[in-house]
PDB file of N, CA and C in Angstrom:
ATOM      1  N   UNK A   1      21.892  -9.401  -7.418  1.00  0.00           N
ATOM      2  CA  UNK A   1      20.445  -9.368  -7.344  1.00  0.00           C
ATOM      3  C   UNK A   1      19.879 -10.303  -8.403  1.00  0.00           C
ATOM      4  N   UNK A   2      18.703 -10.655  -8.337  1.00  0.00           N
ATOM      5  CA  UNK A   2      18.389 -12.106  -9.541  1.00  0.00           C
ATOM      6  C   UNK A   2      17.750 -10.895 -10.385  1.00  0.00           C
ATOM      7  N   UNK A   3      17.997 -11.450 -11.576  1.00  0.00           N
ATOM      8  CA  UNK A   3      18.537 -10.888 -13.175  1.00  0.00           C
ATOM      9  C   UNK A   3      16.602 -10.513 -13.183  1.00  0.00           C
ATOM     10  N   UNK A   4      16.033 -11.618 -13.051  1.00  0.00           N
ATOM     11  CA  UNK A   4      14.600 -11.687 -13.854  1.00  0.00           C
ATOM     12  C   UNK A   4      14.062 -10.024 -13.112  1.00  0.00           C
ATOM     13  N   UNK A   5      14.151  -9.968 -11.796  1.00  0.00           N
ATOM     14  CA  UNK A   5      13.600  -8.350 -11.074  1.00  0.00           C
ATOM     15  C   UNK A   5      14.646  -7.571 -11.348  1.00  0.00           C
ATOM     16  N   UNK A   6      15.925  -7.522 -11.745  1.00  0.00           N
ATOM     17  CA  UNK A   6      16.521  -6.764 -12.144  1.00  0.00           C
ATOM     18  C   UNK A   6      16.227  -5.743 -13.385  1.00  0.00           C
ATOM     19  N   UNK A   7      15.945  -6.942 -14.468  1.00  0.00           N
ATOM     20  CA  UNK A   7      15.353  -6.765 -15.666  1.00  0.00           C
ATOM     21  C   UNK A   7      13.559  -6.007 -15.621  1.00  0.00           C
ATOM     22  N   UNK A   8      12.828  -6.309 -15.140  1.00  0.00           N
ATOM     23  CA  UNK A   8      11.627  -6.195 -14.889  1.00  0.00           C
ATOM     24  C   UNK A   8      11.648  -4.847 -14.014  1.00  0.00           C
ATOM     25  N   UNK A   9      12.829  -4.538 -13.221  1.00  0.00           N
ATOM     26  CA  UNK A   9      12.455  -3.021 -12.719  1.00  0.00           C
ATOM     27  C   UNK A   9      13.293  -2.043 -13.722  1.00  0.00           C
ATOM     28  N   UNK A  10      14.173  -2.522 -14.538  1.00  0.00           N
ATOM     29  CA  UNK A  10      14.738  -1.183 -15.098  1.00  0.00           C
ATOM     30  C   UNK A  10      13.532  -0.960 -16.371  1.00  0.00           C
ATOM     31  N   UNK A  11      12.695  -1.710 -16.801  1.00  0.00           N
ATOM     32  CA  UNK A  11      11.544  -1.458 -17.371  1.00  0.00           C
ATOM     33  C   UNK A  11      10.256  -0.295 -16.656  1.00  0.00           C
ATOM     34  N   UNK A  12      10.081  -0.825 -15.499  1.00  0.00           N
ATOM     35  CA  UNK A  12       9.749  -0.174 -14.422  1.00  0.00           C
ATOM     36  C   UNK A  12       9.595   1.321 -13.759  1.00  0.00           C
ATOM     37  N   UNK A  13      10.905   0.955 -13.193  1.00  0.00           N
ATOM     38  CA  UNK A  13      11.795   1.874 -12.183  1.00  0.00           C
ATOM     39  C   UNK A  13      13.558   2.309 -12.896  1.00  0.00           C
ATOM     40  N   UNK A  14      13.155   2.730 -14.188  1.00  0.00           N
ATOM     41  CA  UNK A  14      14.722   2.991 -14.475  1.00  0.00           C
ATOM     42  C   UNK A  14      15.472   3.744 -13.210  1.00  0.00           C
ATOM     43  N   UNK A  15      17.176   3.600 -13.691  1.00  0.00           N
ATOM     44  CA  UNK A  15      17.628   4.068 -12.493  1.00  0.00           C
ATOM     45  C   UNK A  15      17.632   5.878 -12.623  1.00  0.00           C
ATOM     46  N   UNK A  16      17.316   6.332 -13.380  1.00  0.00           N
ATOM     47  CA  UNK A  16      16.941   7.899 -13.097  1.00  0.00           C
ATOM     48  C   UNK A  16      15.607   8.312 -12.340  1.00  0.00           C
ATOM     49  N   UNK A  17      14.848   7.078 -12.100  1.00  0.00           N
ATOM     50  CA  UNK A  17      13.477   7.591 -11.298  1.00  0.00           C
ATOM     51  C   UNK A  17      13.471   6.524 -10.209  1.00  0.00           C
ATOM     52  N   UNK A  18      14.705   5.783  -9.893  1.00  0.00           N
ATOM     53  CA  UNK A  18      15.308   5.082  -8.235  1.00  0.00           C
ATOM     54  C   UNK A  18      15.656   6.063  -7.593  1.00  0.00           C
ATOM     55  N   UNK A  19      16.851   7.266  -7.671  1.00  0.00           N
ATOM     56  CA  UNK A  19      17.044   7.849  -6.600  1.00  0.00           C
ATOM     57  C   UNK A  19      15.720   9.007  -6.068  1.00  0.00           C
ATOM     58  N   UNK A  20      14.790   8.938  -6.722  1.00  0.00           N
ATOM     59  CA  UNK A  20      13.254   8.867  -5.683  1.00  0.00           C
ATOM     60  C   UNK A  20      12.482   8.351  -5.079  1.00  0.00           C
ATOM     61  N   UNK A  21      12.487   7.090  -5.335  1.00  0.00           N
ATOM     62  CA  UNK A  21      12.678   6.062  -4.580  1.00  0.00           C
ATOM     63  C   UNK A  21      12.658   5.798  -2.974  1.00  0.00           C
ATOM     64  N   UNK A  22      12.290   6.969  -2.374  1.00  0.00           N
ATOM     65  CA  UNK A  22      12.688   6.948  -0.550  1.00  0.00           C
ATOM     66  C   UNK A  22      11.180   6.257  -0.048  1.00  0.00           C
ATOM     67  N   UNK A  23      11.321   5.969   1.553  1.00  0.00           N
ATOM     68  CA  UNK A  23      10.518   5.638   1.998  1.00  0.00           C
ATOM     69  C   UNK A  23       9.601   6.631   2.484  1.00  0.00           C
ATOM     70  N   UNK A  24      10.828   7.706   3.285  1.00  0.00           N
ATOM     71  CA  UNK A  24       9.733   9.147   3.389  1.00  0.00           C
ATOM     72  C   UNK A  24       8.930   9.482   1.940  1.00  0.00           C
ATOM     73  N   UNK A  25       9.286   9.481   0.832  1.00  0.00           N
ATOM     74  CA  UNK A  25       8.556  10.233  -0.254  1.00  0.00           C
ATOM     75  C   UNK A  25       7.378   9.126  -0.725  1.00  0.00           C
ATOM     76  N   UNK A  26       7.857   7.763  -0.442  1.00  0.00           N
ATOM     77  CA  UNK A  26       6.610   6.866  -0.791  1.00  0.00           C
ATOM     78  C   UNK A  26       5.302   7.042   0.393  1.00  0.00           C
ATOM     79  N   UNK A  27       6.069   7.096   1.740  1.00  0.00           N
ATOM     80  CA  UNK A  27       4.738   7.729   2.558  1.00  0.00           C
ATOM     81  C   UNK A  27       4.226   8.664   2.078  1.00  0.00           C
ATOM     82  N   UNK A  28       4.884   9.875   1.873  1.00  0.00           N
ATOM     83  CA  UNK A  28       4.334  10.977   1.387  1.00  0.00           C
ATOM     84  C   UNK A  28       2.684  10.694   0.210  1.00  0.00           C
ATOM     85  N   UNK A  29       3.078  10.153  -0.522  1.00  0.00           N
ATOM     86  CA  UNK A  29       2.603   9.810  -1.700  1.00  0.00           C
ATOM     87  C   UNK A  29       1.350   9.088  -1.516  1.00  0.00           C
ATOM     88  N   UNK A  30       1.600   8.085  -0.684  1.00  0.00           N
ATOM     89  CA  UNK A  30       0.729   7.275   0.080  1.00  0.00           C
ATOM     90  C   UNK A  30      -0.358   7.991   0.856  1.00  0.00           C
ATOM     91  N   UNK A  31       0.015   9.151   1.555  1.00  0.00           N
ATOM     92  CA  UNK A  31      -0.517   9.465   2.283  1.00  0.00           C
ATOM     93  C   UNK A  31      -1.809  10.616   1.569  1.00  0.00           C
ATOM     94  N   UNK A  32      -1.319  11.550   0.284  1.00  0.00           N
ATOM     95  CA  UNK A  32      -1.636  12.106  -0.263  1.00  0.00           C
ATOM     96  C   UNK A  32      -2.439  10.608  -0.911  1.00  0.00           C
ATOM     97  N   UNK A  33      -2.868  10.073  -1.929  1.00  0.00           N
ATOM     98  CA  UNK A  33      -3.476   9.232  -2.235  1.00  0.00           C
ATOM     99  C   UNK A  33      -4.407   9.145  -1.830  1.00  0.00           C
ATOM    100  N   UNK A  34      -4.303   8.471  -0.368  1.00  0.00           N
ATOM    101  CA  UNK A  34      -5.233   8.373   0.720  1.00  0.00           C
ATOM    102  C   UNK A  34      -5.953   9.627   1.320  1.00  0.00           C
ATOM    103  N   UNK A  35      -5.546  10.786   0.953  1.00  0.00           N
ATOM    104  CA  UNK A  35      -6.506  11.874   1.342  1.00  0.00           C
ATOM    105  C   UNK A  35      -7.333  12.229  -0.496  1.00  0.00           C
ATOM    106  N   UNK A  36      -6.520  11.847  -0.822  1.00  0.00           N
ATOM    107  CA  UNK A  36      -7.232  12.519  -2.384  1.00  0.00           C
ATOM    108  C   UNK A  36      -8.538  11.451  -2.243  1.00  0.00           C
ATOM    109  N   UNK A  37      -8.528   9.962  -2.138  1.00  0.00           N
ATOM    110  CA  UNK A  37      -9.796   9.251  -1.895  1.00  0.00           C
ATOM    111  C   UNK A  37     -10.794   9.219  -1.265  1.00  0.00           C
ATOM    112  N   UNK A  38     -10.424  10.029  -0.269  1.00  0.00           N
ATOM    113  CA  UNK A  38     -11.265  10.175   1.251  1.00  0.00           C
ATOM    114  C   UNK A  38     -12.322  11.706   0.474  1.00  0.00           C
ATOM    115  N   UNK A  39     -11.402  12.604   0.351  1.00  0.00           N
ATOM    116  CA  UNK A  39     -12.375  13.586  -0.849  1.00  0.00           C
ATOM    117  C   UNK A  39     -12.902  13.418  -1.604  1.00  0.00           C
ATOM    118  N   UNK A  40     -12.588  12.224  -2.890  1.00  0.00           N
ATOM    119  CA  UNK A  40     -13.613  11.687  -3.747  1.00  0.00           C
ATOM    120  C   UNK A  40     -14.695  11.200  -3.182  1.00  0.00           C
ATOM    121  N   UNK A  41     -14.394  10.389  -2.111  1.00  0.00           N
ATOM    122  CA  UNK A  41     -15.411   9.593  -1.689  1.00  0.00           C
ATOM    123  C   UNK A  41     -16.777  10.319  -1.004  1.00  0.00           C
ATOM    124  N   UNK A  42     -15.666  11.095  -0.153  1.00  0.00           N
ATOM    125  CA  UNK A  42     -17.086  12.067   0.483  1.00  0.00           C
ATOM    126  C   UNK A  42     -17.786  12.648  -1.033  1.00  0.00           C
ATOM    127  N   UNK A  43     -17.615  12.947  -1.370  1.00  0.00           N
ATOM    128  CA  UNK A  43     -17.785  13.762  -2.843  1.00  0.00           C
ATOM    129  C   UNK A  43     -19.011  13.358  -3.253  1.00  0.00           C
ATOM    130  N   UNK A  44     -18.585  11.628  -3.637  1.00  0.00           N
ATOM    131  CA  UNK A  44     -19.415  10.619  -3.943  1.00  0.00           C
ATOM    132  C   UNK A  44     -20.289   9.620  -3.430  1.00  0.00           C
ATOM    133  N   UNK A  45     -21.349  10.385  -2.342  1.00  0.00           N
ATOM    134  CA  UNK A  45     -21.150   8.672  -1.490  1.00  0.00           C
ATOM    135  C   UNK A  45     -22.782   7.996  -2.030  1.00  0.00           C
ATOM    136  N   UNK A  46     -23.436   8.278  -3.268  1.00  0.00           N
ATOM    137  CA  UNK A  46     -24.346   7.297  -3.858  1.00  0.00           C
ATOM    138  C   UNK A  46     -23.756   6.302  -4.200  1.00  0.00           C
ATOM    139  N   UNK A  47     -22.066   6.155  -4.907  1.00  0.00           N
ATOM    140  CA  UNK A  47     -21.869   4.683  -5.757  1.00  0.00           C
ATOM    141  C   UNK A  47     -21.334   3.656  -4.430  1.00  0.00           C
ATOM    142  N   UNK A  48     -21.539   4.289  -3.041  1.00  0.00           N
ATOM    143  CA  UNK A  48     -21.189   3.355  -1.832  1.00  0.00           C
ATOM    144  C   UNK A  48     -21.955   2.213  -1.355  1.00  0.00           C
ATOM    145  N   UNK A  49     -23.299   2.697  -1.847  1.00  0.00           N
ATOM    146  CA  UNK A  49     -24.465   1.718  -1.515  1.00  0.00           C
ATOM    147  C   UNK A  49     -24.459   0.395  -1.578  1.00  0.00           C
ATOM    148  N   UNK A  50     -24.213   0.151  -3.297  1.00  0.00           N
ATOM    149  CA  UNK A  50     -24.101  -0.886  -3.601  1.00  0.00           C
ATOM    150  C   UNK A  50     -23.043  -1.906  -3.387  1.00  0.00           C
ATOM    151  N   UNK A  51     -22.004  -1.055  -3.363  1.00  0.00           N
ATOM    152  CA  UNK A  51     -20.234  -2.191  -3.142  1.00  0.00           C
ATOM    153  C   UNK A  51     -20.017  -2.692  -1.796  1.00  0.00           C
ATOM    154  N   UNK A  52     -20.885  -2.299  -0.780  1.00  0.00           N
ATOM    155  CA  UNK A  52     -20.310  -3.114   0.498  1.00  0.00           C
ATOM    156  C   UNK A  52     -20.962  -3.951   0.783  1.00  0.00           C
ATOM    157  N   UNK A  53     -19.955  -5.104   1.304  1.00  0.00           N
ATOM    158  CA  UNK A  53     -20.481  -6.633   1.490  1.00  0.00           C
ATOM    159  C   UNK A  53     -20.144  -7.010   2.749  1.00  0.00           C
ATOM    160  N   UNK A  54     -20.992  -7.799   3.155  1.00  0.00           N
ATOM    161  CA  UNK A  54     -20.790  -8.522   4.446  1.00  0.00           C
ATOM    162  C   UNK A  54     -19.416  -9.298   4.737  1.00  0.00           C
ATOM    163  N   UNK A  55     -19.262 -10.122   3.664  1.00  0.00           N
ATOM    164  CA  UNK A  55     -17.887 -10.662   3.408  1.00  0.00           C
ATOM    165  C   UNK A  55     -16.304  -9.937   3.560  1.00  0.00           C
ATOM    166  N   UNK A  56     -16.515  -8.675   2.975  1.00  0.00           N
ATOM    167  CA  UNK A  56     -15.730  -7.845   3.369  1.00  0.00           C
ATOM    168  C   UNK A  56     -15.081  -7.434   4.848  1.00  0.00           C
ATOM    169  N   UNK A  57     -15.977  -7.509   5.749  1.00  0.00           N
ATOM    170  CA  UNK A  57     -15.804  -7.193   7.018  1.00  0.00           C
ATOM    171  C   UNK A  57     -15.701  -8.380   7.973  1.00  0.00           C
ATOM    172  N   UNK A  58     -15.874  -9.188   7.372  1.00  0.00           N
ATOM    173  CA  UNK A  58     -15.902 -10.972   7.964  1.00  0.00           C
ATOM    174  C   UNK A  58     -14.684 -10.678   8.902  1.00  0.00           C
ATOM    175  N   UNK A  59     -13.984 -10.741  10.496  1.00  0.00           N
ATOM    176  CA  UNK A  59     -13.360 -11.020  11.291  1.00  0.00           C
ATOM    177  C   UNK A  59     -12.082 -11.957  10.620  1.00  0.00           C
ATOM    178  N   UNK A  60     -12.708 -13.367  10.484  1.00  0.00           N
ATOM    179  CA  UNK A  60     -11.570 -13.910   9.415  1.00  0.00           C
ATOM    180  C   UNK A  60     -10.804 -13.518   8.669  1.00  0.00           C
ATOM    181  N   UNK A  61     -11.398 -12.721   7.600  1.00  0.00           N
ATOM    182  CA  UNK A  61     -10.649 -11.962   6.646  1.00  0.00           C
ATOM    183  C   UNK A  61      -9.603 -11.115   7.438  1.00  0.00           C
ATOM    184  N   UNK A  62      -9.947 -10.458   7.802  1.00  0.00           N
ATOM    185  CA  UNK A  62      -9.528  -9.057   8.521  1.00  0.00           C
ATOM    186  C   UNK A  62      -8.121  -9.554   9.384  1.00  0.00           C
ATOM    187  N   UNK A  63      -8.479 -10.573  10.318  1.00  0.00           N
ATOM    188  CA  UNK A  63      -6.990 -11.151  10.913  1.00  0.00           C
ATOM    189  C   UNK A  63      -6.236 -11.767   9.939  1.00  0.00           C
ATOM    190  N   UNK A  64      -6.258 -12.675   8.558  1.00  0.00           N
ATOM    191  CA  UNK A  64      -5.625 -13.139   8.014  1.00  0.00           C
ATOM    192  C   UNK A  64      -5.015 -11.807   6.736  1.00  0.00           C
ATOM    193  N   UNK A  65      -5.624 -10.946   6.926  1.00  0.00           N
ATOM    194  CA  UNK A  65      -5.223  -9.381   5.378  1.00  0.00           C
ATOM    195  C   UNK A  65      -3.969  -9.081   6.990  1.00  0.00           C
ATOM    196  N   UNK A  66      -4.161  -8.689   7.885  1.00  0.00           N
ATOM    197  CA  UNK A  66      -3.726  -7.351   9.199  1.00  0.00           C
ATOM    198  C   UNK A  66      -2.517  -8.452   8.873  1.00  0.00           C
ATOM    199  N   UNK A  67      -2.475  -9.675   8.935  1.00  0.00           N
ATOM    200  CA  UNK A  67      -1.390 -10.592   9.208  1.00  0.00           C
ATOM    201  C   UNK A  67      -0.564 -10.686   8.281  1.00  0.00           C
ATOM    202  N   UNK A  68      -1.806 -10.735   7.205  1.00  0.00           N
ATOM    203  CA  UNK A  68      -0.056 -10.769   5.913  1.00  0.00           C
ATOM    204  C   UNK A  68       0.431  -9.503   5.848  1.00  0.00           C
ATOM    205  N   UNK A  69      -0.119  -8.036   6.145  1.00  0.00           N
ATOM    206  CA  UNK A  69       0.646  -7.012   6.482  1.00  0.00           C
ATOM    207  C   UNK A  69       1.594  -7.160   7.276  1.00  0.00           C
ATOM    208  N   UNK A  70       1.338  -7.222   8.266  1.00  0.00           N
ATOM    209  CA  UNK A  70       2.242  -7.475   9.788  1.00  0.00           C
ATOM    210  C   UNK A  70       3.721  -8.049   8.683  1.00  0.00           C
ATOM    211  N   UNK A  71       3.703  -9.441   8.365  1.00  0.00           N
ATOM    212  CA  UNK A  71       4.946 -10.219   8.056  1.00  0.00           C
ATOM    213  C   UNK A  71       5.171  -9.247   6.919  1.00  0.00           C
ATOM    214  N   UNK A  72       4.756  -8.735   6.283  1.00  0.00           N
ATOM    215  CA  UNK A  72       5.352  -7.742   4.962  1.00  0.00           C
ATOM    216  C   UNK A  72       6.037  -6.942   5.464  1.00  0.00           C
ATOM    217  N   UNK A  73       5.130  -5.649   6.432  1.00  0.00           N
ATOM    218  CA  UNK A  73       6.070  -4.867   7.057  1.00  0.00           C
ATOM    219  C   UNK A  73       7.548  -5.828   7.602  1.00  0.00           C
ATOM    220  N   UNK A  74       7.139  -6.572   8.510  1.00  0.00           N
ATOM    221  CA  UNK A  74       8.503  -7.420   9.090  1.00  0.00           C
ATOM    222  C   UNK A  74      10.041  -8.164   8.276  1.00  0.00           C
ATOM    223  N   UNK A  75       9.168  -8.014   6.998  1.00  0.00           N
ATOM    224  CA  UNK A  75      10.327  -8.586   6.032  1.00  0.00           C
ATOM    225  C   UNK A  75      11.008  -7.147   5.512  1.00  0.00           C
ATOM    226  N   UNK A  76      10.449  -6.483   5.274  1.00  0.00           N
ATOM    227  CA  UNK A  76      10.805  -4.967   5.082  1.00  0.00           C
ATOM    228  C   UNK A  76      11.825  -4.624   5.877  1.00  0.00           C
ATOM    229  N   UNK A  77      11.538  -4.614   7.196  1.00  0.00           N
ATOM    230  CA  UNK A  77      12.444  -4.635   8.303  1.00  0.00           C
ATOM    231  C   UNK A  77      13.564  -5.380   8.141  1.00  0.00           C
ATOM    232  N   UNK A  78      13.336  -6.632   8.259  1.00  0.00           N
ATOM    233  CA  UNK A  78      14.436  -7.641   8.327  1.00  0.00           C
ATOM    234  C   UNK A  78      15.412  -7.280   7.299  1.00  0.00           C
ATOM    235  N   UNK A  79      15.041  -6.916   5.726  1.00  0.00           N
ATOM    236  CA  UNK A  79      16.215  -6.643   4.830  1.00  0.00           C
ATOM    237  C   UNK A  79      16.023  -5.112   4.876  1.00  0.00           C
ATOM    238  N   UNK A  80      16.691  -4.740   6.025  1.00  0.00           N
ATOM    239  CA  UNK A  80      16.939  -2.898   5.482  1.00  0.00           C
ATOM    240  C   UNK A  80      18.354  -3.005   5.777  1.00  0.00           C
ATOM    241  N   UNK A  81      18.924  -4.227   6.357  1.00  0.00           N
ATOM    242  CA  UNK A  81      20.727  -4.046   5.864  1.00  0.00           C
ATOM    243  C   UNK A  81      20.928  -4.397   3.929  1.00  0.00           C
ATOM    244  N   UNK A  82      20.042  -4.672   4.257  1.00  0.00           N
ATOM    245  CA  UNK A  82      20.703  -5.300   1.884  1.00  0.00           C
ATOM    246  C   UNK A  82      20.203  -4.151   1.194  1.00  0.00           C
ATOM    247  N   UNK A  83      21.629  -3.281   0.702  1.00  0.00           N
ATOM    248  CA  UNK A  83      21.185  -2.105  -0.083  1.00  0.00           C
ATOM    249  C   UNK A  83      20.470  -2.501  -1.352  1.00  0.00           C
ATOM    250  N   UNK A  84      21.274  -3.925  -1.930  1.00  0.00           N
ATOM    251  CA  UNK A  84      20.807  -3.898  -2.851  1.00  0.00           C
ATOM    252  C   UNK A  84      19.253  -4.213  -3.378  1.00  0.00           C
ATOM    253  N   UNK A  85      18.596  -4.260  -2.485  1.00  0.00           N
ATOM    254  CA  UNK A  85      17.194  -4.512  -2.608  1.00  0.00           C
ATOM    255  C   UNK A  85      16.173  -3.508  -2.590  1.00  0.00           C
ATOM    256  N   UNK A  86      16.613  -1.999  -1.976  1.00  0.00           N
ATOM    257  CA  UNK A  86      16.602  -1.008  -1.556  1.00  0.00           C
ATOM    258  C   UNK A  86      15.325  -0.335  -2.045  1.00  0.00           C
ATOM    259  N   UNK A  87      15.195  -0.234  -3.557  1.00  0.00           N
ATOM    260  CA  UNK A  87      14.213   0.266  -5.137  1.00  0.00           C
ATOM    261  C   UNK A  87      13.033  -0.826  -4.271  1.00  0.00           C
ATOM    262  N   UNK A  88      13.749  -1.790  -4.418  1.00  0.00           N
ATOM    263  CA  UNK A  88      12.416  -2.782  -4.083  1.00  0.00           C
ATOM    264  C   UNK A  88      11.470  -3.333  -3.050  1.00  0.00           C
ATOM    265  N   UNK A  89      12.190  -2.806  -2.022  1.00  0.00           N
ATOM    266  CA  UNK A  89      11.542  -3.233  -0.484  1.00  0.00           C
ATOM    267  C   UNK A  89      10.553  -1.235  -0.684  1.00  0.00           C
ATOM    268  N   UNK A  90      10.977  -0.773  -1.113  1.00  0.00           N
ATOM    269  CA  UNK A  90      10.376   0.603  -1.369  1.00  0.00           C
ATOM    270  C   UNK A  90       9.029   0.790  -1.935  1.00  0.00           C
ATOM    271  N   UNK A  91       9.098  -0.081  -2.793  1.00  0.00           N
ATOM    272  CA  UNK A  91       7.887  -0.359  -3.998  1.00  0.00           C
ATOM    273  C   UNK A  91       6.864  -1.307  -2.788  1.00  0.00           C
ATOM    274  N   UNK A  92       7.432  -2.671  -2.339  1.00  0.00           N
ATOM    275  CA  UNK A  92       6.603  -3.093  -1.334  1.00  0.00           C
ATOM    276  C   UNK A  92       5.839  -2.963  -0.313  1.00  0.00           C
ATOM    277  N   UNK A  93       7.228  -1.232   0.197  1.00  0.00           N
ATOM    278  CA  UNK A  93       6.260  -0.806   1.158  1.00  0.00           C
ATOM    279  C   UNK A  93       5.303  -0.049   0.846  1.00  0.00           C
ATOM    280  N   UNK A  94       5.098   0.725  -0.118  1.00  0.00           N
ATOM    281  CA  UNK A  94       4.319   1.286  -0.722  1.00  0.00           C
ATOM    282  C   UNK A  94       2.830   0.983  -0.888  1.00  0.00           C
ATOM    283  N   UNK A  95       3.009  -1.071  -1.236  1.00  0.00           N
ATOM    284  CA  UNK A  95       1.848  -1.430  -1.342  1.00  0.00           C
ATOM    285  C   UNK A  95       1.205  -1.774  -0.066  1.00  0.00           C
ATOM    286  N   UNK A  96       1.912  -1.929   1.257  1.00  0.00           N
ATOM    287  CA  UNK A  96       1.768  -2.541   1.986  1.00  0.00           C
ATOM    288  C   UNK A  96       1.227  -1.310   2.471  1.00  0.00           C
ATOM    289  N   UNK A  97       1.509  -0.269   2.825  1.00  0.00           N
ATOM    290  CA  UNK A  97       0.968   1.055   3.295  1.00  0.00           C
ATOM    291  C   UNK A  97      -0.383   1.234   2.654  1.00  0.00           C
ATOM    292  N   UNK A  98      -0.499   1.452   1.119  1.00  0.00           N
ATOM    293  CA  UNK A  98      -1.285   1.593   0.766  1.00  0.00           C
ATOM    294  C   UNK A  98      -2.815   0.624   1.148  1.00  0.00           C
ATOM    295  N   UNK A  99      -2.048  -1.005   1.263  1.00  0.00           N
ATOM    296  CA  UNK A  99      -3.123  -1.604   1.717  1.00  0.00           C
ATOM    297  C   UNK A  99      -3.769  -1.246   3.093  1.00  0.00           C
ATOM    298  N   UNK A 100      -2.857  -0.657   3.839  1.00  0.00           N
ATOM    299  CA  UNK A 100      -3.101   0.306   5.302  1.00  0.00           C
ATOM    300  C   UNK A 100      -4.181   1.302   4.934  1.00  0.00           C
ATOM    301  N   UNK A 101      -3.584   1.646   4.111  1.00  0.00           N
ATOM    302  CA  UNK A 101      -4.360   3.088   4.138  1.00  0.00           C
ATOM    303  C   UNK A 101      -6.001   2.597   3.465  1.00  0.00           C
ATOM    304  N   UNK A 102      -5.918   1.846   2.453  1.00  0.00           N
ATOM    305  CA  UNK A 102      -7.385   1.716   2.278  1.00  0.00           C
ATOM    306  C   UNK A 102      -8.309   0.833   3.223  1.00  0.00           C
ATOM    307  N   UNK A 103      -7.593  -0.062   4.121  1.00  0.00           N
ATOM    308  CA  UNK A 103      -8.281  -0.579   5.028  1.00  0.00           C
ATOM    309  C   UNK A 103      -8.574   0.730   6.140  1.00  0.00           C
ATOM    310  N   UNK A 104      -8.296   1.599   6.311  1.00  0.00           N
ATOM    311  CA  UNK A 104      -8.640   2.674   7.279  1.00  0.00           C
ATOM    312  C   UNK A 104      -9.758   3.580   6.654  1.00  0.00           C
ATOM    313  N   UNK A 105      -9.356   3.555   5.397  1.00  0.00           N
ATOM    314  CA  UNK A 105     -10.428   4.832   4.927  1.00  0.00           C
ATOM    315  C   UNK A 105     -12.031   3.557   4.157  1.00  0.00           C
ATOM    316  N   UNK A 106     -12.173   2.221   4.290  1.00  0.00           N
ATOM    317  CA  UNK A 106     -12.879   1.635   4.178  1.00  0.00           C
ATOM    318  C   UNK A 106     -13.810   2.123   5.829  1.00  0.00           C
ATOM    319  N   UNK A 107     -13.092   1.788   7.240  1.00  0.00           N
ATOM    320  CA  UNK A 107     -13.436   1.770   7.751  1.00  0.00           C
ATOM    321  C   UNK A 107     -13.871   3.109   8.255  1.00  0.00           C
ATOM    322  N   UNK A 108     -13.457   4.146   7.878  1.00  0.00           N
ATOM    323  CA  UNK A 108     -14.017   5.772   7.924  1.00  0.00           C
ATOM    324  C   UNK A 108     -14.842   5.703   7.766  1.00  0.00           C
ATOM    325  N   UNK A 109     -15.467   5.535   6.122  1.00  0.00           N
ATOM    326  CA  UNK A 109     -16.479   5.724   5.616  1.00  0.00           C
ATOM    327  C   UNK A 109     -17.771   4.789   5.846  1.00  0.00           C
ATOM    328  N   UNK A 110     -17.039   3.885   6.393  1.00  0.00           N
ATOM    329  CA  UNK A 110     -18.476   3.087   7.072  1.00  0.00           C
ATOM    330  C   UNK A 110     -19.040   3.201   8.056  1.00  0.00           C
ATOM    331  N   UNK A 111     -18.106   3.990   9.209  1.00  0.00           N
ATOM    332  CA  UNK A 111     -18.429   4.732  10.574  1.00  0.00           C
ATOM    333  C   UNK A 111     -19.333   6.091   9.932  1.00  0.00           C
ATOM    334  N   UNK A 112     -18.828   6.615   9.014  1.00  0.00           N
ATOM    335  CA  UNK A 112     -19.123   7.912   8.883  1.00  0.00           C
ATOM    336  C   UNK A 112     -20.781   7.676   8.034  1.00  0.00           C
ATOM    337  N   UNK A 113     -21.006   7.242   7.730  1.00  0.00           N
ATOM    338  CA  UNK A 113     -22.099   6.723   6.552  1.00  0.00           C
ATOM    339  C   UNK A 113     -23.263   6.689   7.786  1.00  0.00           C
TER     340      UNK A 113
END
């Protein structure tokens, strides 16, 4: 594995908090996240007023964000034979979900509003 992410995750991700590390438990996590926000938010919805932008919802944007998901998930895929990458395609998907998940609960709360 190259030394520099090797080095940079045992800072990280020592190997006593890798074998948690799963994809089920990062959904999990993910998913909880994403409901804990959806409750703040309802909670909160005066500081909503001000933060949404037209730009945000621009079509453009939206196919070029869905797309670099798409190939993230797909690379994810592609290396699930290389164990040794395993900690780390984990962490990716994580973000990549997560970027899922807040593009959905953006769009909740703007239906719901």
């Amino acid at each position: 594995m190259n030394h520099a992410a090797e080095k940079i995750g045992q800072l990280r991700f020592p190997e006593k908090l890798r074998k948690f590390l799963t994809f089920r438990l990062m959904t999990v996590f993910v998913a909880l996240l994403a409901v804990w926000s959806f409750v703040f938010s309802a909670l909160d919805k005066a500081s909503h007023s001000t933060v949404e932008g037209g730009f945000t919802y621009s079509p453009t944007l939206l196919v070029l964000y869905n797309t670099i998901l798409v190939v993230g998930f797909w690379l994810i895929y592609r290396t699930r034979d290389r164990k040794e990458y395993y900690w780390l395609r984990v962490i990716f998907y994580g973000m990549l979900l997560g970027s899922v998940g807040g593009e959905i609960l953006i769009f909740v709360r703007r239906f719901l509003a």
